[in-house]
N, C-alpha and C. Protein backbone atom coordinates (compact mmCIF):
# COMPACT_ATOMS: atom_id res chain seq x y z
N UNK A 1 -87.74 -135.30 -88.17
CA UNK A 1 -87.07 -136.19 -89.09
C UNK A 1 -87.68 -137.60 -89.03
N UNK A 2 -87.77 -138.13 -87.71
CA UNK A 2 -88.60 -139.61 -87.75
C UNK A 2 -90.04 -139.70 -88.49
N UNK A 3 -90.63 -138.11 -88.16
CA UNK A 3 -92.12 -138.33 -88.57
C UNK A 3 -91.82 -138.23 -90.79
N UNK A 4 -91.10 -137.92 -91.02
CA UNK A 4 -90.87 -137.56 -92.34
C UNK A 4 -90.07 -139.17 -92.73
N UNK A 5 -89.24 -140.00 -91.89
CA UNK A 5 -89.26 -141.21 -92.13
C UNK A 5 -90.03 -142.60 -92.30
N UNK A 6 -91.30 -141.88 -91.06
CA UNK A 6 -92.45 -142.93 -91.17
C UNK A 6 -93.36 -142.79 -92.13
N UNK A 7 -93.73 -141.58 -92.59
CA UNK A 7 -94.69 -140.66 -93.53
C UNK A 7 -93.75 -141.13 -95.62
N UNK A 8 -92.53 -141.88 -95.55
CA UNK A 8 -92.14 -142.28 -96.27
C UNK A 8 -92.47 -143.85 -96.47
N UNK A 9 -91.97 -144.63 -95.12
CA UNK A 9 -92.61 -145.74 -95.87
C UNK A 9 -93.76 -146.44 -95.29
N UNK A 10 -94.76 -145.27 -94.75
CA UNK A 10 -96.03 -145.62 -95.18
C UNK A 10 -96.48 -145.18 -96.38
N UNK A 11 -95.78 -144.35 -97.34
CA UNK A 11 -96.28 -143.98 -98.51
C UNK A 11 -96.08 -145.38 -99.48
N UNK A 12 -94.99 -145.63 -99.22
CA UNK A 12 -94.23 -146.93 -99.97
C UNK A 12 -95.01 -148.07 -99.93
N UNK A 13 -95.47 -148.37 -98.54
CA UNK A 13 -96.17 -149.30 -98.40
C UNK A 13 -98.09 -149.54 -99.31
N UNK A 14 -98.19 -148.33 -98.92
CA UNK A 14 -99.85 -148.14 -99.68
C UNK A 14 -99.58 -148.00 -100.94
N UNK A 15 -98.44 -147.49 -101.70
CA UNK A 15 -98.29 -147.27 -103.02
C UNK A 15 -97.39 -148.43 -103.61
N UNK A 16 -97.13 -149.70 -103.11
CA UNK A 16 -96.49 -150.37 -103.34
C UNK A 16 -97.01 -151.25 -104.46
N UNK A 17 -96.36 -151.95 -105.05
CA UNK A 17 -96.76 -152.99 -106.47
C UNK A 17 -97.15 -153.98 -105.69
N UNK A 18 -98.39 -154.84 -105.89
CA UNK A 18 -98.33 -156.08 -105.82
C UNK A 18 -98.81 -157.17 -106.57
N UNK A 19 -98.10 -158.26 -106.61
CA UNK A 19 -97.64 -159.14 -107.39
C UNK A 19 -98.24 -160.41 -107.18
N UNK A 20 -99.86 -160.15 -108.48
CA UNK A 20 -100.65 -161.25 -108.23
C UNK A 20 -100.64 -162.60 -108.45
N UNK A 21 -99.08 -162.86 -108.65
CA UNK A 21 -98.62 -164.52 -108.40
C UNK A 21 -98.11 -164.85 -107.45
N UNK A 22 -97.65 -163.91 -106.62
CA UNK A 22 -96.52 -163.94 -105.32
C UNK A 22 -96.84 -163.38 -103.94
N UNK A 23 -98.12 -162.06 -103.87
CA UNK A 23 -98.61 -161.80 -103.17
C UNK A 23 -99.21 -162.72 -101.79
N UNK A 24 -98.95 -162.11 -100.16
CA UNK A 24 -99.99 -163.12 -99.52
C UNK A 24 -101.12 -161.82 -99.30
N UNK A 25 -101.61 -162.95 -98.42
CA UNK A 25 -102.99 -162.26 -98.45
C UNK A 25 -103.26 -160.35 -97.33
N UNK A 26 -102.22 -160.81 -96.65
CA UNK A 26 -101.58 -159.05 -96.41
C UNK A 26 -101.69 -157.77 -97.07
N UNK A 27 -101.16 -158.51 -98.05
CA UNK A 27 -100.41 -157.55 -99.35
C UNK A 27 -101.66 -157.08 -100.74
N UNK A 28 -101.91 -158.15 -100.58
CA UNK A 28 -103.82 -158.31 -101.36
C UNK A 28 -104.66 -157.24 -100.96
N UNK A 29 -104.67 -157.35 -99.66
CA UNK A 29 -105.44 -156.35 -98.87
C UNK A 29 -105.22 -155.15 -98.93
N UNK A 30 -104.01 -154.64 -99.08
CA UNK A 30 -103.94 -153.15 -99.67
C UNK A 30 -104.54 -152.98 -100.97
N UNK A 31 -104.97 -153.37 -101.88
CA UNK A 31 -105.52 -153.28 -103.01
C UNK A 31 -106.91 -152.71 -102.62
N UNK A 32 -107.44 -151.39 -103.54
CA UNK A 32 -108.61 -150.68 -103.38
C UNK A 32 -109.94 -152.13 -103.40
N UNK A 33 -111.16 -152.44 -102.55
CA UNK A 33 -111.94 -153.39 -103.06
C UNK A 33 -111.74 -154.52 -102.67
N UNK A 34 -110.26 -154.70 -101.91
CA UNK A 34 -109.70 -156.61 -101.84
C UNK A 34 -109.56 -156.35 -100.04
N UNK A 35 -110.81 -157.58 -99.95
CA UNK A 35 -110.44 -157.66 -98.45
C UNK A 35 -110.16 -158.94 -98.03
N UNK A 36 -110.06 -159.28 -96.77
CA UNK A 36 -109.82 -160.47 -96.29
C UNK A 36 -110.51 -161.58 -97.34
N UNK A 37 -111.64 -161.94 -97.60
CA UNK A 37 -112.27 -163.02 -97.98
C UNK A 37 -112.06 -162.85 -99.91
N UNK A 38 -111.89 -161.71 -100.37
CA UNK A 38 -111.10 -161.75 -101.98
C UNK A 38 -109.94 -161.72 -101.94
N UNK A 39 -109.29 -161.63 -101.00
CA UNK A 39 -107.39 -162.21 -100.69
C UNK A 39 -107.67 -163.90 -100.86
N UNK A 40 -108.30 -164.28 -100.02
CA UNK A 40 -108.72 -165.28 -99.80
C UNK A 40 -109.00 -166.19 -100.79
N UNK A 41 -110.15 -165.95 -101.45
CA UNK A 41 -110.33 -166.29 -103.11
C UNK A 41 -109.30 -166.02 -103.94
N UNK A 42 -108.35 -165.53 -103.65
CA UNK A 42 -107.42 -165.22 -105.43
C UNK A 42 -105.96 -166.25 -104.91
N UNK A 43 -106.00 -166.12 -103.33
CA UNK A 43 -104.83 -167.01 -102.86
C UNK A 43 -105.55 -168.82 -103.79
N UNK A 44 -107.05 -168.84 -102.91
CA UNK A 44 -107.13 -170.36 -103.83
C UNK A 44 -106.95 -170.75 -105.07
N UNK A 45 -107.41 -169.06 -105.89
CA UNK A 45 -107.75 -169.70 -107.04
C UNK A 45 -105.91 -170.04 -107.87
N UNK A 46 -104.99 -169.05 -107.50
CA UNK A 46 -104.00 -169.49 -107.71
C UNK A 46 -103.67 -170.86 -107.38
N UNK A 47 -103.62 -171.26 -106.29
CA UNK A 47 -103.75 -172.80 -105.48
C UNK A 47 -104.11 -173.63 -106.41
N UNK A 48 -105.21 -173.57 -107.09
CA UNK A 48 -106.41 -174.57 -108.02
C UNK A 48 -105.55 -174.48 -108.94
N UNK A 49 -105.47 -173.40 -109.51
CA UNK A 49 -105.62 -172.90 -111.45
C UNK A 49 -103.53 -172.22 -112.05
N UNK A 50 -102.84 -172.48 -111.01
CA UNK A 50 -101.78 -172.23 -111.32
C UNK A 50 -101.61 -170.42 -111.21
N UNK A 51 -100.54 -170.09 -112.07
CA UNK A 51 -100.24 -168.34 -111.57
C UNK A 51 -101.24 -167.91 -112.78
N UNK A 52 -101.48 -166.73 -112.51
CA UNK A 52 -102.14 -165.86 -113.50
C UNK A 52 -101.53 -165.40 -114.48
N UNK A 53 -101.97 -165.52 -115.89
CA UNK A 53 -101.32 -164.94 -117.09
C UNK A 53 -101.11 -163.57 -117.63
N UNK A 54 -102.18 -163.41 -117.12
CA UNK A 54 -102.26 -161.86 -117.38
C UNK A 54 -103.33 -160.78 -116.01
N UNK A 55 -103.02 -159.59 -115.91
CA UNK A 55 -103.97 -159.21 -114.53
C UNK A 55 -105.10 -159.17 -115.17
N UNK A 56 -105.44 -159.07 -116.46
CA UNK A 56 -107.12 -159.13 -116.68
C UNK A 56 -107.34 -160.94 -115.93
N UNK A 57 -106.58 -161.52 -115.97
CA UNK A 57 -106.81 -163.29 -115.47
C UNK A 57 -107.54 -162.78 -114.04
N UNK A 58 -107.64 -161.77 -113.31
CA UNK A 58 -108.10 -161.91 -111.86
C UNK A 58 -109.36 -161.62 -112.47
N UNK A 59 -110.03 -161.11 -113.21
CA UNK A 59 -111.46 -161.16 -112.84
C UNK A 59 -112.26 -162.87 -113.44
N UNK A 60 -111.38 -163.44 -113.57
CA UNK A 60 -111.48 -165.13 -113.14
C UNK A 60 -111.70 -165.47 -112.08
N UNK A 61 -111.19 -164.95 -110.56
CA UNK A 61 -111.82 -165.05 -109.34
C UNK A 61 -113.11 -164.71 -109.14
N UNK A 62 -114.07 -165.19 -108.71
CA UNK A 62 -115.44 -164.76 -108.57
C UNK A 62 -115.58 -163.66 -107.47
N UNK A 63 -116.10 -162.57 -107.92
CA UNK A 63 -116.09 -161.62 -107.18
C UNK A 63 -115.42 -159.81 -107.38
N UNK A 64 -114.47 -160.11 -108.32
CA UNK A 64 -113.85 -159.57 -109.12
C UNK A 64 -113.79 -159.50 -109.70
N UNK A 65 -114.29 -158.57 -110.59
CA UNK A 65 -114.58 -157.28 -111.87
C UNK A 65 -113.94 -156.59 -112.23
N UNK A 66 -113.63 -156.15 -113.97
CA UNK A 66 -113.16 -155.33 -114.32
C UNK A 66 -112.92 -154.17 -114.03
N UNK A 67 -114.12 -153.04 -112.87
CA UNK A 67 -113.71 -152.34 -112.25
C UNK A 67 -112.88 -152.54 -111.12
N UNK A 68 -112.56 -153.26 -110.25
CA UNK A 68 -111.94 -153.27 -109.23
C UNK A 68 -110.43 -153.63 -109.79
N UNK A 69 -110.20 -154.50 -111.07
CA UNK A 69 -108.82 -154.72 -111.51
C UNK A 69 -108.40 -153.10 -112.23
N UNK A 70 -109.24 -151.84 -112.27
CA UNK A 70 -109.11 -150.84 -112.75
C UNK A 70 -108.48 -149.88 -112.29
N UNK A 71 -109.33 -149.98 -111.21
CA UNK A 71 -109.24 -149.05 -110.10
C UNK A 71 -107.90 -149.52 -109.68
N UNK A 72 -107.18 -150.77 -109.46
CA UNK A 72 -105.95 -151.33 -108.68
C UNK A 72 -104.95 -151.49 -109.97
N UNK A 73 -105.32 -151.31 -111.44
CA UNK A 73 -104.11 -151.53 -112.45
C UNK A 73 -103.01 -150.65 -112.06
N UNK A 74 -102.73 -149.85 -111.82
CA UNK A 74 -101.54 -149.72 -111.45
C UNK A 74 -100.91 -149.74 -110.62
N UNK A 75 -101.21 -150.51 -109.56
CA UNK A 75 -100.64 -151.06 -108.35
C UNK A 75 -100.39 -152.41 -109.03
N UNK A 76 -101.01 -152.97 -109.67
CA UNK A 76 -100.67 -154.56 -110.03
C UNK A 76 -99.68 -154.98 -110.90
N UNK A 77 -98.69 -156.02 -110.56
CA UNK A 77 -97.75 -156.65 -111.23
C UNK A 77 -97.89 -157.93 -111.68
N UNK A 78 -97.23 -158.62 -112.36
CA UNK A 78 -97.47 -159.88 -112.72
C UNK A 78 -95.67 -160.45 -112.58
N UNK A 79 -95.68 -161.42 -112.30
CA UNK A 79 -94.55 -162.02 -112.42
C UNK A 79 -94.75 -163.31 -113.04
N UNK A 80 -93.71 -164.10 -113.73
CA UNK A 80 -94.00 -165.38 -114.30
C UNK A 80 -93.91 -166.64 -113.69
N UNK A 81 -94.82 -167.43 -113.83
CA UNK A 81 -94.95 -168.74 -113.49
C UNK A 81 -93.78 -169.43 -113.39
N UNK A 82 -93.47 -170.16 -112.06
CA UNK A 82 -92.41 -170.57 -111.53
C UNK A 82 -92.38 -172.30 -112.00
């Protein structure tokens, strides 16, 4: 029963939404392609350039391409500018 509890929310966790206005750089990192140093870049560029408008807005980070926002579109959320 525990192993069928952990095997749940590690599913949850890897299959989880994340939310490229609100995300830290943790959470970034589960994304197929996004490692430490493109967590890194999308945390600044938010920092600089305000929240993102739309998830095509991440391949505005340098480094990030239409395939990698592809491969991760349905893991990605958007929430609105605070």
């Amino acid at each position: 029963m525990k192993f069928l509890l952990l095997l749940l929310l590690f599913v949850t966790f890897v299959f989880a939404s994340v939310d490229i206005n609100k995300a830290d750089k943790k959470e970034l990192e589960t994304l197929h392609g996004i490692g430490v140093k493109k967590a890194e870049k999308i945390i600044s560029f938010r920092k600089e350039n305000g929240c993102f408008e739309s998830i095509e807005d991440l391949a505005k980070v340098k480094g990030i391409g239409p395939k990698t926002i592809e491969k991760n579109r349905k893991n990605l959320t958007l929430s609105e500018c605070e």
